[in-house]
N, C-alpha and C. Protein backbone atom coordinates (compact mmCIF):
# COMPACT_ATOMS: atom_id res chain seq x y z
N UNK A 1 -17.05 37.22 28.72
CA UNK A 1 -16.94 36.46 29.94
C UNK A 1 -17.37 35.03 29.70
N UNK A 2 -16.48 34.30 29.82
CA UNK A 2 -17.13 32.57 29.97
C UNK A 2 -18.15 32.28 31.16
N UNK A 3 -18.63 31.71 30.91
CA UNK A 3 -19.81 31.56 31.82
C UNK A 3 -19.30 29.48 32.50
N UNK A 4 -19.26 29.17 33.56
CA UNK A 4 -18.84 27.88 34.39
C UNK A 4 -20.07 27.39 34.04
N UNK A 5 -21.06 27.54 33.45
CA UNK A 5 -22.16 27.10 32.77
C UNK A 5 -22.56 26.67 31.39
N UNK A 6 -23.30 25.76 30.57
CA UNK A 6 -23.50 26.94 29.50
C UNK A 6 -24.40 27.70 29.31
N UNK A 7 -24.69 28.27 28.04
CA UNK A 7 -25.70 29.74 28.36
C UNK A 7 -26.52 29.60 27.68
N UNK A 8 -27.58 29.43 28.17
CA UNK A 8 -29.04 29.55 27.48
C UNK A 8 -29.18 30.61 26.53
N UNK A 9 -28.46 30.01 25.43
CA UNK A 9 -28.59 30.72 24.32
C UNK A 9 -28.05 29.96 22.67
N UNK A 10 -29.71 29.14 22.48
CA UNK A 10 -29.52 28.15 21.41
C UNK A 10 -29.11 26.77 22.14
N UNK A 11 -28.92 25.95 21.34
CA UNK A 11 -28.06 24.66 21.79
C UNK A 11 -26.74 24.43 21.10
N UNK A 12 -26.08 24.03 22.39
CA UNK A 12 -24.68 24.10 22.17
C UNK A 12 -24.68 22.33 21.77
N UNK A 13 -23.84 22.63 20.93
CA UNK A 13 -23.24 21.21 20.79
C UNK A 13 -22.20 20.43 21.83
N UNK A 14 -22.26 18.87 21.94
CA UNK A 14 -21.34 18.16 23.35
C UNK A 14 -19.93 18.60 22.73
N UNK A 15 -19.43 18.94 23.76
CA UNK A 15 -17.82 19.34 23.13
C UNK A 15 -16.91 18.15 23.92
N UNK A 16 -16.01 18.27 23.11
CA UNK A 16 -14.66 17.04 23.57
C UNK A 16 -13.98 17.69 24.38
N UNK A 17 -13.32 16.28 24.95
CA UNK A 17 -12.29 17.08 26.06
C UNK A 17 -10.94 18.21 26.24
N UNK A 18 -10.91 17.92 24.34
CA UNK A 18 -9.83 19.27 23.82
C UNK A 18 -10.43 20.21 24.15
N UNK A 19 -11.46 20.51 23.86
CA UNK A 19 -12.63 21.41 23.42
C UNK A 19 -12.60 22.14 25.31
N UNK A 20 -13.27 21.29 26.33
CA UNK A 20 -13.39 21.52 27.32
C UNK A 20 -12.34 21.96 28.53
N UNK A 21 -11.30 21.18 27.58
CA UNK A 21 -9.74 21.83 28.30
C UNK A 21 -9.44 23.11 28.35
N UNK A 22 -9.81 23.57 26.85
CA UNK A 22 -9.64 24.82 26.31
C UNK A 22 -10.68 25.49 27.08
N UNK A 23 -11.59 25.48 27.47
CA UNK A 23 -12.39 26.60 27.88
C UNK A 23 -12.09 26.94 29.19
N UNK A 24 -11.67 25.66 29.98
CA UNK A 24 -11.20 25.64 31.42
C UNK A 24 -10.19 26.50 31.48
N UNK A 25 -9.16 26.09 30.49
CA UNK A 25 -8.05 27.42 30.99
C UNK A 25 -8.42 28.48 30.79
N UNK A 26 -8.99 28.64 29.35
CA UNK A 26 -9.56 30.43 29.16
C UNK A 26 -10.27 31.43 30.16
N UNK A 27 -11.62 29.99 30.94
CA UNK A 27 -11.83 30.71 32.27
C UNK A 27 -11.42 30.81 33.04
N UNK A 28 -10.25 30.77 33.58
CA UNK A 28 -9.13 30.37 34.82
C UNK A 28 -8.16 31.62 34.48
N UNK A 29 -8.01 32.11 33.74
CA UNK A 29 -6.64 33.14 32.95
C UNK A 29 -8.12 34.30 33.31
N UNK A 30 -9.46 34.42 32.58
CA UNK A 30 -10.45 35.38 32.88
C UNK A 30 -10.38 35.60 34.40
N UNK A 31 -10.46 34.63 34.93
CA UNK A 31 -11.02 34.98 36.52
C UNK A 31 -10.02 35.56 37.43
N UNK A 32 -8.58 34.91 36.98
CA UNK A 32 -7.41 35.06 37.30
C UNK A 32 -7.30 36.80 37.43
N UNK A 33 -7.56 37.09 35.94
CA UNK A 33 -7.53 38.78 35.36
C UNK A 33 -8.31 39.70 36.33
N UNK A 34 -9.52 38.86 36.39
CA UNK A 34 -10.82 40.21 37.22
C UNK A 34 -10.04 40.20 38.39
N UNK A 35 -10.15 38.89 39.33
CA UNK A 35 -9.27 39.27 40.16
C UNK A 35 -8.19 40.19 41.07
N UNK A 36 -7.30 39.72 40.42
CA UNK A 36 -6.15 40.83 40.20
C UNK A 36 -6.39 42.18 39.93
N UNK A 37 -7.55 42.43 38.71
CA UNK A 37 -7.59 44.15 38.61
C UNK A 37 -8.60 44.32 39.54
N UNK A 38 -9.71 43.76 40.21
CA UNK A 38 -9.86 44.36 41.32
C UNK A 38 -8.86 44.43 42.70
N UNK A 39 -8.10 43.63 43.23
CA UNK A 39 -7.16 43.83 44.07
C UNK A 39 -6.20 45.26 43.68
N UNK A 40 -5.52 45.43 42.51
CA UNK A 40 -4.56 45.88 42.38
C UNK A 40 -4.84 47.36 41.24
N UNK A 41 -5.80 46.97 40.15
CA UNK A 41 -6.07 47.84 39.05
C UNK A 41 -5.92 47.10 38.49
N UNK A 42 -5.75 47.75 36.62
CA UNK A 42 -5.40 47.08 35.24
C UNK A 42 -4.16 47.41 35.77
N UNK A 43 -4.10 48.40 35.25
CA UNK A 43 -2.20 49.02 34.72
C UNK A 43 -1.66 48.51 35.77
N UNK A 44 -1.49 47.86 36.67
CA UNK A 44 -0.52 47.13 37.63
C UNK A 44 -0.60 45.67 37.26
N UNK A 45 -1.63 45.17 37.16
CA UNK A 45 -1.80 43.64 36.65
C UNK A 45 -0.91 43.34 35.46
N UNK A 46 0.07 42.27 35.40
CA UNK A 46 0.87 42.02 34.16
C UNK A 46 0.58 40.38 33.98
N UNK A 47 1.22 40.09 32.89
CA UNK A 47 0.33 38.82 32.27
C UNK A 47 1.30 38.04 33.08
N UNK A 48 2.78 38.31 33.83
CA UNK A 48 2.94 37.61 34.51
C UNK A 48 2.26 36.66 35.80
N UNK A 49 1.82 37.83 36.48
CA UNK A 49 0.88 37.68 37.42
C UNK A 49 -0.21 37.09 37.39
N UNK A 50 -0.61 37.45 35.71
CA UNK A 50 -2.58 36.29 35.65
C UNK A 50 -1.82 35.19 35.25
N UNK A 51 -0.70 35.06 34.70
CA UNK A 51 0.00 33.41 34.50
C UNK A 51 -0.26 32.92 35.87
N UNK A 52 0.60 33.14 36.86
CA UNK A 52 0.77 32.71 37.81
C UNK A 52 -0.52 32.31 38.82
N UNK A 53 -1.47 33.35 38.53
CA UNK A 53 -2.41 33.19 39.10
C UNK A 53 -3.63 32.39 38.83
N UNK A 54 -3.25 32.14 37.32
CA UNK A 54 -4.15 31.15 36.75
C UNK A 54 -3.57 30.10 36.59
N UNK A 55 -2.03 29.76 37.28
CA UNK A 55 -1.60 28.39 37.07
C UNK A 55 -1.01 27.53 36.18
N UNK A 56 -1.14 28.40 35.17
CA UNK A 56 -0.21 28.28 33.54
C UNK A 56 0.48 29.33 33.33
N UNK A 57 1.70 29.10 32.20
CA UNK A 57 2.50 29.79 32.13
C UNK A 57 2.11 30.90 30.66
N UNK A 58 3.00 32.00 31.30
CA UNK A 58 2.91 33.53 30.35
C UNK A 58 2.75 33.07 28.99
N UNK A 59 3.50 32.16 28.25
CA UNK A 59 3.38 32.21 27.09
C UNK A 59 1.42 31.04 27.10
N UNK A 60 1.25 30.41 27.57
CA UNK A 60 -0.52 29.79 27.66
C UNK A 60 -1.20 30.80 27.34
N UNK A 61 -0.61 32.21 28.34
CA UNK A 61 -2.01 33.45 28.27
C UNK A 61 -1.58 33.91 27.16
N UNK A 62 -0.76 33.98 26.49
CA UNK A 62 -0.56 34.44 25.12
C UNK A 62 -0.98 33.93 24.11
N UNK A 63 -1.08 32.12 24.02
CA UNK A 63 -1.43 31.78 22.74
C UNK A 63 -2.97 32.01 23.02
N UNK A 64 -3.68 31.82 24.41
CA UNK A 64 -5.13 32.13 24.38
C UNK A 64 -5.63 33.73 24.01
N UNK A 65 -4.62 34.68 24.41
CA UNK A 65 -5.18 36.24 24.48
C UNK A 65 -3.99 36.55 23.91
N UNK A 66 -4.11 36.84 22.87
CA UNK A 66 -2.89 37.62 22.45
C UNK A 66 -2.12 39.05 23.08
N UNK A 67 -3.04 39.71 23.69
CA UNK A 67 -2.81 40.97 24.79
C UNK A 67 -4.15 40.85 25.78
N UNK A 68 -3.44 41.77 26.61
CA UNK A 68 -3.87 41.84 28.61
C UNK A 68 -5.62 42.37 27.39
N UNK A 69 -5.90 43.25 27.33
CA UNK A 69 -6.96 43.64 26.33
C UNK A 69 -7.72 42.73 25.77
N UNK A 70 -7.54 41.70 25.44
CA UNK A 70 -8.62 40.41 25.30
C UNK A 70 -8.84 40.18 26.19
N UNK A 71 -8.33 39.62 26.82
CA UNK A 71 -8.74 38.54 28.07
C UNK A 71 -9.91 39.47 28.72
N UNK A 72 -9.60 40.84 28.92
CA UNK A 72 -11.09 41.73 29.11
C UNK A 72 -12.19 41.43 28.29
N UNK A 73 -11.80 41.35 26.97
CA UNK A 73 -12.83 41.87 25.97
C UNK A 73 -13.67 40.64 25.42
N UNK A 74 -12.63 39.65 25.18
CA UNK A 74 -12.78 38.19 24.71
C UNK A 74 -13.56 37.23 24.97
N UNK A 75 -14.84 36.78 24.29
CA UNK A 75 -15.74 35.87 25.00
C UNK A 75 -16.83 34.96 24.06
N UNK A 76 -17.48 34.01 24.10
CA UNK A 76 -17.63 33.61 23.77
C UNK A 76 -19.14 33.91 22.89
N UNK A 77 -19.56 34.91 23.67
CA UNK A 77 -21.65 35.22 22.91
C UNK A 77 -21.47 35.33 21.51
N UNK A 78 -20.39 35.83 21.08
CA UNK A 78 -20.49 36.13 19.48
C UNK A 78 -21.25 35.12 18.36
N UNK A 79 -20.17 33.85 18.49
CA UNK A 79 -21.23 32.61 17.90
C UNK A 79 -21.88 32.50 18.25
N UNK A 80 -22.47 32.40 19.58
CA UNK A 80 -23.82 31.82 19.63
C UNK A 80 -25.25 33.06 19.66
N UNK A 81 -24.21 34.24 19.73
CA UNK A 81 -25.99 35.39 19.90
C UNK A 81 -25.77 34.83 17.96
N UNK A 82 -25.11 34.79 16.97
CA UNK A 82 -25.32 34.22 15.41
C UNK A 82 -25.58 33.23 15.30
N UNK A 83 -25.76 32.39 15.88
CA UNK A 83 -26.54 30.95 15.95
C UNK A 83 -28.04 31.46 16.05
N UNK A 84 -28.23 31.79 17.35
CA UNK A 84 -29.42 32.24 18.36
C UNK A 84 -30.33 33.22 16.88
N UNK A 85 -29.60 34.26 16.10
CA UNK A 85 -30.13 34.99 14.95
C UNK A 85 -30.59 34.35 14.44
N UNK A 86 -29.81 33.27 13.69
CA UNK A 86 -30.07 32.44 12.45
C UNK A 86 -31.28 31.24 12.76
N UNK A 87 -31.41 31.37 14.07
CA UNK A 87 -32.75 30.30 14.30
C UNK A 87 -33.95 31.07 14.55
N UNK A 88 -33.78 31.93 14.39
CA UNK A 88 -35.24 33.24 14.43
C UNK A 88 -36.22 33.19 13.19
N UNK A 89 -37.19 32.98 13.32
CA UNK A 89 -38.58 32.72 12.59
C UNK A 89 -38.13 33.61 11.16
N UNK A 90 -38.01 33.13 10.16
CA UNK A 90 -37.79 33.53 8.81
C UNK A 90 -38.59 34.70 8.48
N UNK A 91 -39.85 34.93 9.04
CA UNK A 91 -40.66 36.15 8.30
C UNK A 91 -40.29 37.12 9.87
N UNK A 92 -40.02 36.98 11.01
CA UNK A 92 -39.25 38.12 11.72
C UNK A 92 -39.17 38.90 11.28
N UNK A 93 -39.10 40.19 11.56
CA UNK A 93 -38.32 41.25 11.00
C UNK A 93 -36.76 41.53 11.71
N UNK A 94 -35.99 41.69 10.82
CA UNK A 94 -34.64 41.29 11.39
C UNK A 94 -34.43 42.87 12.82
N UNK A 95 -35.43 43.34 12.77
CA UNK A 95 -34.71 44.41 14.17
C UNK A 95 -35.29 43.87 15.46
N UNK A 96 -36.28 42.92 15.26
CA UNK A 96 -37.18 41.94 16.36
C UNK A 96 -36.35 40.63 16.33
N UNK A 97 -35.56 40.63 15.15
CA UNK A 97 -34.64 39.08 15.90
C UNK A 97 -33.49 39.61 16.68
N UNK A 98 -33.14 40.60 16.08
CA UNK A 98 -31.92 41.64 17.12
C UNK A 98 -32.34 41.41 18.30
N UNK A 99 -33.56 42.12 18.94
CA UNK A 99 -34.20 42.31 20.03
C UNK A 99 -34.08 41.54 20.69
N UNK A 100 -34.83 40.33 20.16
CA UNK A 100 -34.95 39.22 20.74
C UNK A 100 -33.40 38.57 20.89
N UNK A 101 -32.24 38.64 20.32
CA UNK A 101 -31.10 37.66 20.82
C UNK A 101 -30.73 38.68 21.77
N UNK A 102 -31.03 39.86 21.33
CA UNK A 102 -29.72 40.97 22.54
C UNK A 102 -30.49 40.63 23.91
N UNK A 103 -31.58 41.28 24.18
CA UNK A 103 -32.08 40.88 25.41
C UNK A 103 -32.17 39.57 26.18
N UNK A 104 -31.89 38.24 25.74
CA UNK A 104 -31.66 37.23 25.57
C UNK A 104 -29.82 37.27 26.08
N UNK A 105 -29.23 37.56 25.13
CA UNK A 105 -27.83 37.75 25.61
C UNK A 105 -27.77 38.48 26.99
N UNK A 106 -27.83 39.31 26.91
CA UNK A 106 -28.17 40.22 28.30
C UNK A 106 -28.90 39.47 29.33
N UNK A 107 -29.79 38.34 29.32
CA UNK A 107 -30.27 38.06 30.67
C UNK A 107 -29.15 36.79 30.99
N UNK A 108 -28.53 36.49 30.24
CA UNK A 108 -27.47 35.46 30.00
C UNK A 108 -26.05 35.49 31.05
N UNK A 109 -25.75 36.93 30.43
CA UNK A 109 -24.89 37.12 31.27
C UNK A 109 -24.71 38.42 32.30
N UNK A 110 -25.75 38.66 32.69
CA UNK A 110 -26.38 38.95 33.94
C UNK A 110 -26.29 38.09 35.07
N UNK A 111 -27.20 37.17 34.70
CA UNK A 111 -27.46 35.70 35.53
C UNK A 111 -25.85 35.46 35.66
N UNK A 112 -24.89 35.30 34.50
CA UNK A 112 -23.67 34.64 34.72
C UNK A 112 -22.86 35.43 36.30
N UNK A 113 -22.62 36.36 35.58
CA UNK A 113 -21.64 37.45 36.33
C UNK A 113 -21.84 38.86 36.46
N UNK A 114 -23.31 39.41 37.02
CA UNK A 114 -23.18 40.58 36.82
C UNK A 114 -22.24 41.63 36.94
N UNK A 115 -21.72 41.54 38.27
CA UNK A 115 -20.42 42.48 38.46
C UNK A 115 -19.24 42.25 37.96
N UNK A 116 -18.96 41.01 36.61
CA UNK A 116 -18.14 41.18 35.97
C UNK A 116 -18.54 41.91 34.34
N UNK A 117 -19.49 42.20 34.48
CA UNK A 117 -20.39 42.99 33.16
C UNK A 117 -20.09 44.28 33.44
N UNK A 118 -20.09 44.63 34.61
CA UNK A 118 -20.00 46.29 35.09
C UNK A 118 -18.74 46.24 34.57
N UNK A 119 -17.94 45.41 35.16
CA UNK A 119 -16.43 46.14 35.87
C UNK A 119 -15.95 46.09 34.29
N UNK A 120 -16.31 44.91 33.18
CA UNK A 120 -15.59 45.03 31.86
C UNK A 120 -15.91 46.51 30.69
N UNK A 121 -17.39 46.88 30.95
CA UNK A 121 -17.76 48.16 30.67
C UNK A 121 -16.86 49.29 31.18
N UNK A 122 -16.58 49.32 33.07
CA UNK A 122 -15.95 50.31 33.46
C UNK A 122 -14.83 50.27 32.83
N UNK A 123 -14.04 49.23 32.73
CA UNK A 123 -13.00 49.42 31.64
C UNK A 123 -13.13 49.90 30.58
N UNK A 124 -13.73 49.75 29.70
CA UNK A 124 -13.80 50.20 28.45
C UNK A 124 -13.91 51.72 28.70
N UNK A 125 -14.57 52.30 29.32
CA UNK A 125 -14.76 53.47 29.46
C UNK A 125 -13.45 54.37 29.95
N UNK A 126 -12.54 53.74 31.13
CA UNK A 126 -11.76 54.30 31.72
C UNK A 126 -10.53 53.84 31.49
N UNK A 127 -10.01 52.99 30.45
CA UNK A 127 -8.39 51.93 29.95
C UNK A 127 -8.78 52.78 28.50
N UNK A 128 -8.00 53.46 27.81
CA UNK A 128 -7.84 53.99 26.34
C UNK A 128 -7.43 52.46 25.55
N UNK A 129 -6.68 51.69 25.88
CA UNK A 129 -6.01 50.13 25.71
C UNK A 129 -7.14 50.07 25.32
N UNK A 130 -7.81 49.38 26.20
CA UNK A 130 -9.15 48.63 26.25
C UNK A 130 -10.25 49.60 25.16
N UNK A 131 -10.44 50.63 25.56
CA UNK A 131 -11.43 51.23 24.18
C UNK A 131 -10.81 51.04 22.64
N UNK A 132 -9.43 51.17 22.51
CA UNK A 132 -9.01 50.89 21.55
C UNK A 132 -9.22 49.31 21.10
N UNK A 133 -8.78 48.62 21.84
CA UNK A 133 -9.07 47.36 21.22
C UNK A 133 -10.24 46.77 20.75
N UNK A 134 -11.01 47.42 21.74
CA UNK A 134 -12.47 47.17 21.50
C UNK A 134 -13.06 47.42 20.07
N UNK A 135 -12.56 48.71 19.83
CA UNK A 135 -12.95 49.31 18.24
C UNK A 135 -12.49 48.28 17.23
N UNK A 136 -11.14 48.17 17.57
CA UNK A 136 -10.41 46.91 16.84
C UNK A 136 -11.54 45.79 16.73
N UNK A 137 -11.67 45.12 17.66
CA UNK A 137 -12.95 44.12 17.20
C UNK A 137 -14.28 43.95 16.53
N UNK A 138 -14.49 45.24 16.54
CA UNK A 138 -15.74 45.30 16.26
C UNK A 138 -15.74 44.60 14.96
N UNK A 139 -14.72 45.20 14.43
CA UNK A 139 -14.70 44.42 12.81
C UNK A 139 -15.07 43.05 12.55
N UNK A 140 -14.70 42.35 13.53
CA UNK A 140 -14.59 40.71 13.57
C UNK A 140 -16.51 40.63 14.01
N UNK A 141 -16.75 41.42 14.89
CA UNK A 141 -18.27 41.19 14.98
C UNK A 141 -19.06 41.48 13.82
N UNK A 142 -18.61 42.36 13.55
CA UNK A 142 -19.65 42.82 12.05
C UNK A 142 -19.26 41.85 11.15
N UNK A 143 -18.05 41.27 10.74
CA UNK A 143 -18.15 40.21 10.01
C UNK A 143 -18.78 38.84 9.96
N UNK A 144 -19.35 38.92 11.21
CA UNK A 144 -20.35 37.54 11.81
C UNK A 144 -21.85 38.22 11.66
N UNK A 145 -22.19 39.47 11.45
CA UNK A 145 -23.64 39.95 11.69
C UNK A 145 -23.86 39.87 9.91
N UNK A 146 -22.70 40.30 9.15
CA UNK A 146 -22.80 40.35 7.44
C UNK A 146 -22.99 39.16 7.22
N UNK A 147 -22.77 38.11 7.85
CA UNK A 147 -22.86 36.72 7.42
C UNK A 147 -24.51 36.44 7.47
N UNK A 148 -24.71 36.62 8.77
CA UNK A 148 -26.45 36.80 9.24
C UNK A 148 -27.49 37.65 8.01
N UNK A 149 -27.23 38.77 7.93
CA UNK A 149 -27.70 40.33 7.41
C UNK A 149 -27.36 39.37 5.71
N UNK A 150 -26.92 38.97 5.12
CA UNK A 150 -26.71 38.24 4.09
C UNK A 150 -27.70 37.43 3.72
N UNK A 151 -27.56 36.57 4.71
CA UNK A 151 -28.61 35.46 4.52
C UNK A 151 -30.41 35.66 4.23
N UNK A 152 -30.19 36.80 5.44
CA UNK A 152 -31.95 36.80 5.70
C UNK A 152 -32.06 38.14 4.43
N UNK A 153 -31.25 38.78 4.16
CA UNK A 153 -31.86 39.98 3.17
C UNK A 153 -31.24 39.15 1.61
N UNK A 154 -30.73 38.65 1.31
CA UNK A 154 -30.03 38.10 0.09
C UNK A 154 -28.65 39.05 -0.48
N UNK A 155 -28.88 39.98 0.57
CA UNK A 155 -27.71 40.64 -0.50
C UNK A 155 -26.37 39.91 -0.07
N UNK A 156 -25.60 40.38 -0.95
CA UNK A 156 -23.96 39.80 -0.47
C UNK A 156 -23.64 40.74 0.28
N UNK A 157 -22.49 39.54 1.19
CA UNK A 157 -22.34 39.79 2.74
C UNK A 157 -21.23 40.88 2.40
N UNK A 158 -19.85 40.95 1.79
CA UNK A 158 -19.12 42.35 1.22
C UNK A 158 -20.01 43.47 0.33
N UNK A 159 -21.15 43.46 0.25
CA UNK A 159 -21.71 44.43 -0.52
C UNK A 159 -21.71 45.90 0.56
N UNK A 160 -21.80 46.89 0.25
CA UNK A 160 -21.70 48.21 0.87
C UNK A 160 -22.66 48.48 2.02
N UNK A 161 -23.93 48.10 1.62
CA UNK A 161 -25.06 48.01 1.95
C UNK A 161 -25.42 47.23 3.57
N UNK A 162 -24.71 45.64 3.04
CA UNK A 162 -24.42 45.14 4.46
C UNK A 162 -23.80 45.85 5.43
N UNK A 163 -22.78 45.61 4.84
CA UNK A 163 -21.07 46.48 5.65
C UNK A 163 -21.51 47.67 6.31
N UNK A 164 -22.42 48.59 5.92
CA UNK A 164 -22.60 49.56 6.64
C UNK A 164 -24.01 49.50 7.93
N UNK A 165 -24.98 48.80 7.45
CA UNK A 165 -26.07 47.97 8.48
C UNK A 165 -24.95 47.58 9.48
N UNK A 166 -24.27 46.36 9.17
CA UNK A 166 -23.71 45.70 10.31
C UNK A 166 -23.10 46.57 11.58
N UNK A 167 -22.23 47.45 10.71
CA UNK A 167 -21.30 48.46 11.63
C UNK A 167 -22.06 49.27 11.98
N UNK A 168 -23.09 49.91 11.80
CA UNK A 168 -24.06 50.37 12.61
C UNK A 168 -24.04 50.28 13.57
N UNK A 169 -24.68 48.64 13.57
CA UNK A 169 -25.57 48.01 14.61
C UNK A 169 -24.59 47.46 15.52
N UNK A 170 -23.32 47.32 15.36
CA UNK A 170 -22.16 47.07 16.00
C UNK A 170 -21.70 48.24 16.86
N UNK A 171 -21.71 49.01 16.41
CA UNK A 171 -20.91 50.47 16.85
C UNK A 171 -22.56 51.09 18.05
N UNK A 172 -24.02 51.38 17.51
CA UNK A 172 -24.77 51.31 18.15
C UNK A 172 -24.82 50.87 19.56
N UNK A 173 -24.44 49.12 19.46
CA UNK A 173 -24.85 48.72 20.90
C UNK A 173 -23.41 49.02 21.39
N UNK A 174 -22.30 49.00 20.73
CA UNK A 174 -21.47 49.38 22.08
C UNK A 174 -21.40 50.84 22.47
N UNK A 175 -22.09 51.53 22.21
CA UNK A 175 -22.13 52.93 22.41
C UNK A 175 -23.39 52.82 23.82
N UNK A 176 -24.40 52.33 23.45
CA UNK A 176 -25.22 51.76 24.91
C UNK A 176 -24.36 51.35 25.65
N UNK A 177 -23.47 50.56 25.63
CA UNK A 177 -23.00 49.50 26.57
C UNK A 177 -21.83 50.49 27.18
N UNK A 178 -21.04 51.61 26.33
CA UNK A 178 -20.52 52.63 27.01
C UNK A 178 -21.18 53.95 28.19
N UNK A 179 -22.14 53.80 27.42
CA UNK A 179 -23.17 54.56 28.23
C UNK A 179 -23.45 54.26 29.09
N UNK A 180 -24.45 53.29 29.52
CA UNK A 180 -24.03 52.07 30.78
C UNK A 180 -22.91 52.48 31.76
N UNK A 181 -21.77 52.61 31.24
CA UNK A 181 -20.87 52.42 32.41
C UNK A 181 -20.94 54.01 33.00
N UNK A 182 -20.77 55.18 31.53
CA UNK A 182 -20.49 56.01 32.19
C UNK A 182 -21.85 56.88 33.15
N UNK A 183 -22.73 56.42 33.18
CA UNK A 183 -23.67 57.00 34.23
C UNK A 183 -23.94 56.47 35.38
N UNK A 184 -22.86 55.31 35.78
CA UNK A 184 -22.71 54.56 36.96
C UNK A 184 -23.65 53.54 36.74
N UNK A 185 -24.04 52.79 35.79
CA UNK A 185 -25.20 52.00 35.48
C UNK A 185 -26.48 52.29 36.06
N UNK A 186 -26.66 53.35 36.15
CA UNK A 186 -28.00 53.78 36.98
C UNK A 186 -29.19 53.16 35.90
N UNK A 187 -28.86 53.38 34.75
CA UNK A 187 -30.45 52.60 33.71
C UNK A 187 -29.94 51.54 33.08
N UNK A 188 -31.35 50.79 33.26
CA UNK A 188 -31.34 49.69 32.79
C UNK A 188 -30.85 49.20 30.72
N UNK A 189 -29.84 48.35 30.95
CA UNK A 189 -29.74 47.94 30.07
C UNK A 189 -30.16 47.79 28.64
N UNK A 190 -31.09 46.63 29.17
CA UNK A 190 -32.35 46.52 28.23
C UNK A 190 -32.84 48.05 27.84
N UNK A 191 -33.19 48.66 28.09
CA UNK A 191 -34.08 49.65 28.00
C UNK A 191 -32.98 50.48 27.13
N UNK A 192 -31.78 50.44 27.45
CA UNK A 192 -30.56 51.39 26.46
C UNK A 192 -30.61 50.78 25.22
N UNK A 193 -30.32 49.48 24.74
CA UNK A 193 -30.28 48.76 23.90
C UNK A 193 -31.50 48.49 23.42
N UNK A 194 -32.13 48.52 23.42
CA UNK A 194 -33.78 48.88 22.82
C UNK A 194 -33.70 50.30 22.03
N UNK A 195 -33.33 51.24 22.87
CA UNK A 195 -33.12 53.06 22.19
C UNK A 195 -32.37 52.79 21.22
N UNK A 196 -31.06 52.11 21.41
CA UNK A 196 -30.41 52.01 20.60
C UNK A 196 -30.81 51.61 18.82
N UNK A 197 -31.13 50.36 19.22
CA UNK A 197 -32.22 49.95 18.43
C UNK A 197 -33.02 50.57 17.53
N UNK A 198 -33.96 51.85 18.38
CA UNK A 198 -34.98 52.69 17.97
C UNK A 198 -34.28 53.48 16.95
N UNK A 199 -32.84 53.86 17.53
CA UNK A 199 -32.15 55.06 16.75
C UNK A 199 -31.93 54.20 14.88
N UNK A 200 -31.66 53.05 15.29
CA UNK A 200 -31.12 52.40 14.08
C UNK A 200 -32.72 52.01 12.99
N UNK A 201 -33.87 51.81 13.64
CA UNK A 201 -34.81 51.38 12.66
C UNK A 201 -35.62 53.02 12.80
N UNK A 202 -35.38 53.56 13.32
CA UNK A 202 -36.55 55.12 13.12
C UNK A 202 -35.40 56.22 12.62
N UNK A 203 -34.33 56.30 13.01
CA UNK A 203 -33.18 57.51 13.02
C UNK A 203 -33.73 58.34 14.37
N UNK A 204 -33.07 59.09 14.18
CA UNK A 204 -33.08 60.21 15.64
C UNK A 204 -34.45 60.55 15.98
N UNK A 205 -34.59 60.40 17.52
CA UNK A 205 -35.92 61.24 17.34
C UNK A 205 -36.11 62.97 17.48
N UNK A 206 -37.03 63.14 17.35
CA UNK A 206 -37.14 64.48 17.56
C UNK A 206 -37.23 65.72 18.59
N UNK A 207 -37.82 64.35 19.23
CA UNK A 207 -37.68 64.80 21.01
C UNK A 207 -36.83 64.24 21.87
N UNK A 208 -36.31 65.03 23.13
CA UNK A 208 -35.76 64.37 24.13
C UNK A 208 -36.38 63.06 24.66
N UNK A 209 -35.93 61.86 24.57
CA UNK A 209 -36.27 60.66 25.28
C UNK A 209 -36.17 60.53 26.49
């Protein structure tokens, strides 16, 4: 989700007016999208319609989202929760700089749009599209966490070792963040993504949590 703000998370650099053009439409085609699938659903919403509704034409939402499935999924925290990492106190322990950006991310865009946090989860949970694509990405995230996970441990970022940390910890929080939706968001966030967490630096526990 773009945030009509920016997000307290790190410092952003002044962007140019290319720069700012671009984000304007991206959020205008987003808002366009929620929109519409709350009025109507997904599977009725066509990219005709978020064209139109966002004021640019079908092929705009294409070179920005390549499918209806981004424009859900697509957003900007990635660089900056890896910025936000990479400025974390060097002797940290890297599952306390996690901590610290996720919960951080999370009060971010909370504050932004909460009920567009729900409704992109409820998707994921209930669009097969949308879960699929999602998996699809993950890759691209873990390739930004190996970059991180590289740096602060020394190993190389294609080594096995990374590659499998990263996707973990990738696959981990969106498994919280599925969870989330499917219990009607009754528990808190934070508190999922923390377990999550737990599972990845302790392994399973032994007892029911």
């Amino acid at each position: 989700m773009t945030p009509a703000r920016p997000l307290p998370l790190g410092d952003r650099p002044q962007l140019g007016l290319r720069e700012r053009k671009k984000i304007k439409t991206r959020t205008a085609i987003r808002t366009a999208t929620y929109a519409l699938i709350k009025e109507q659903g997904y599977d009725a919403t066509t990219i005709e319609q978020i064209a139109e509704r966002a004021e640019v034409s079908p092929s705009t939402v294409f070179r920005y989202f390549p499918t209806k499935e981004d424009i859900v999924l697509t957003d900007e925290y990635d660089p900056l929760m890896l910025q936000e990492l990479r400025a974390r106190p060097a002797g940290e322990s890297w599952m306390d700089s996690v901590r610290h950006v996720m919960h951080k991310a999370i009060d971010a865009m909370m504050a932004e749009s909460p009920e567009v946090i729900r409704v992109r989860a409820h998707l994921a949970v209930q669009v097969p599209a949308i879960r699929s694509r999602m998996v699809e990405s993950m890759s691209e995230t873990g390739r930004l966490l190996r970059a991180a996970l590289a740096e602060r441990s020394g190993l190389a970022p294609d080594s096995l070792e990374v590659r499998v940390y990263a996707m973990s910890l990738v696959g981990g929080l969106m498994e919280a963040n599925m969870s989330w939706a499917e219990n009607g968001f009754e528990d808190d966030l934070h508190d999922m993504v923390d377990r999550a967490l737990d599972v990845l630096e302790h392994g399973l526990p032994t007892e029911k949590p």
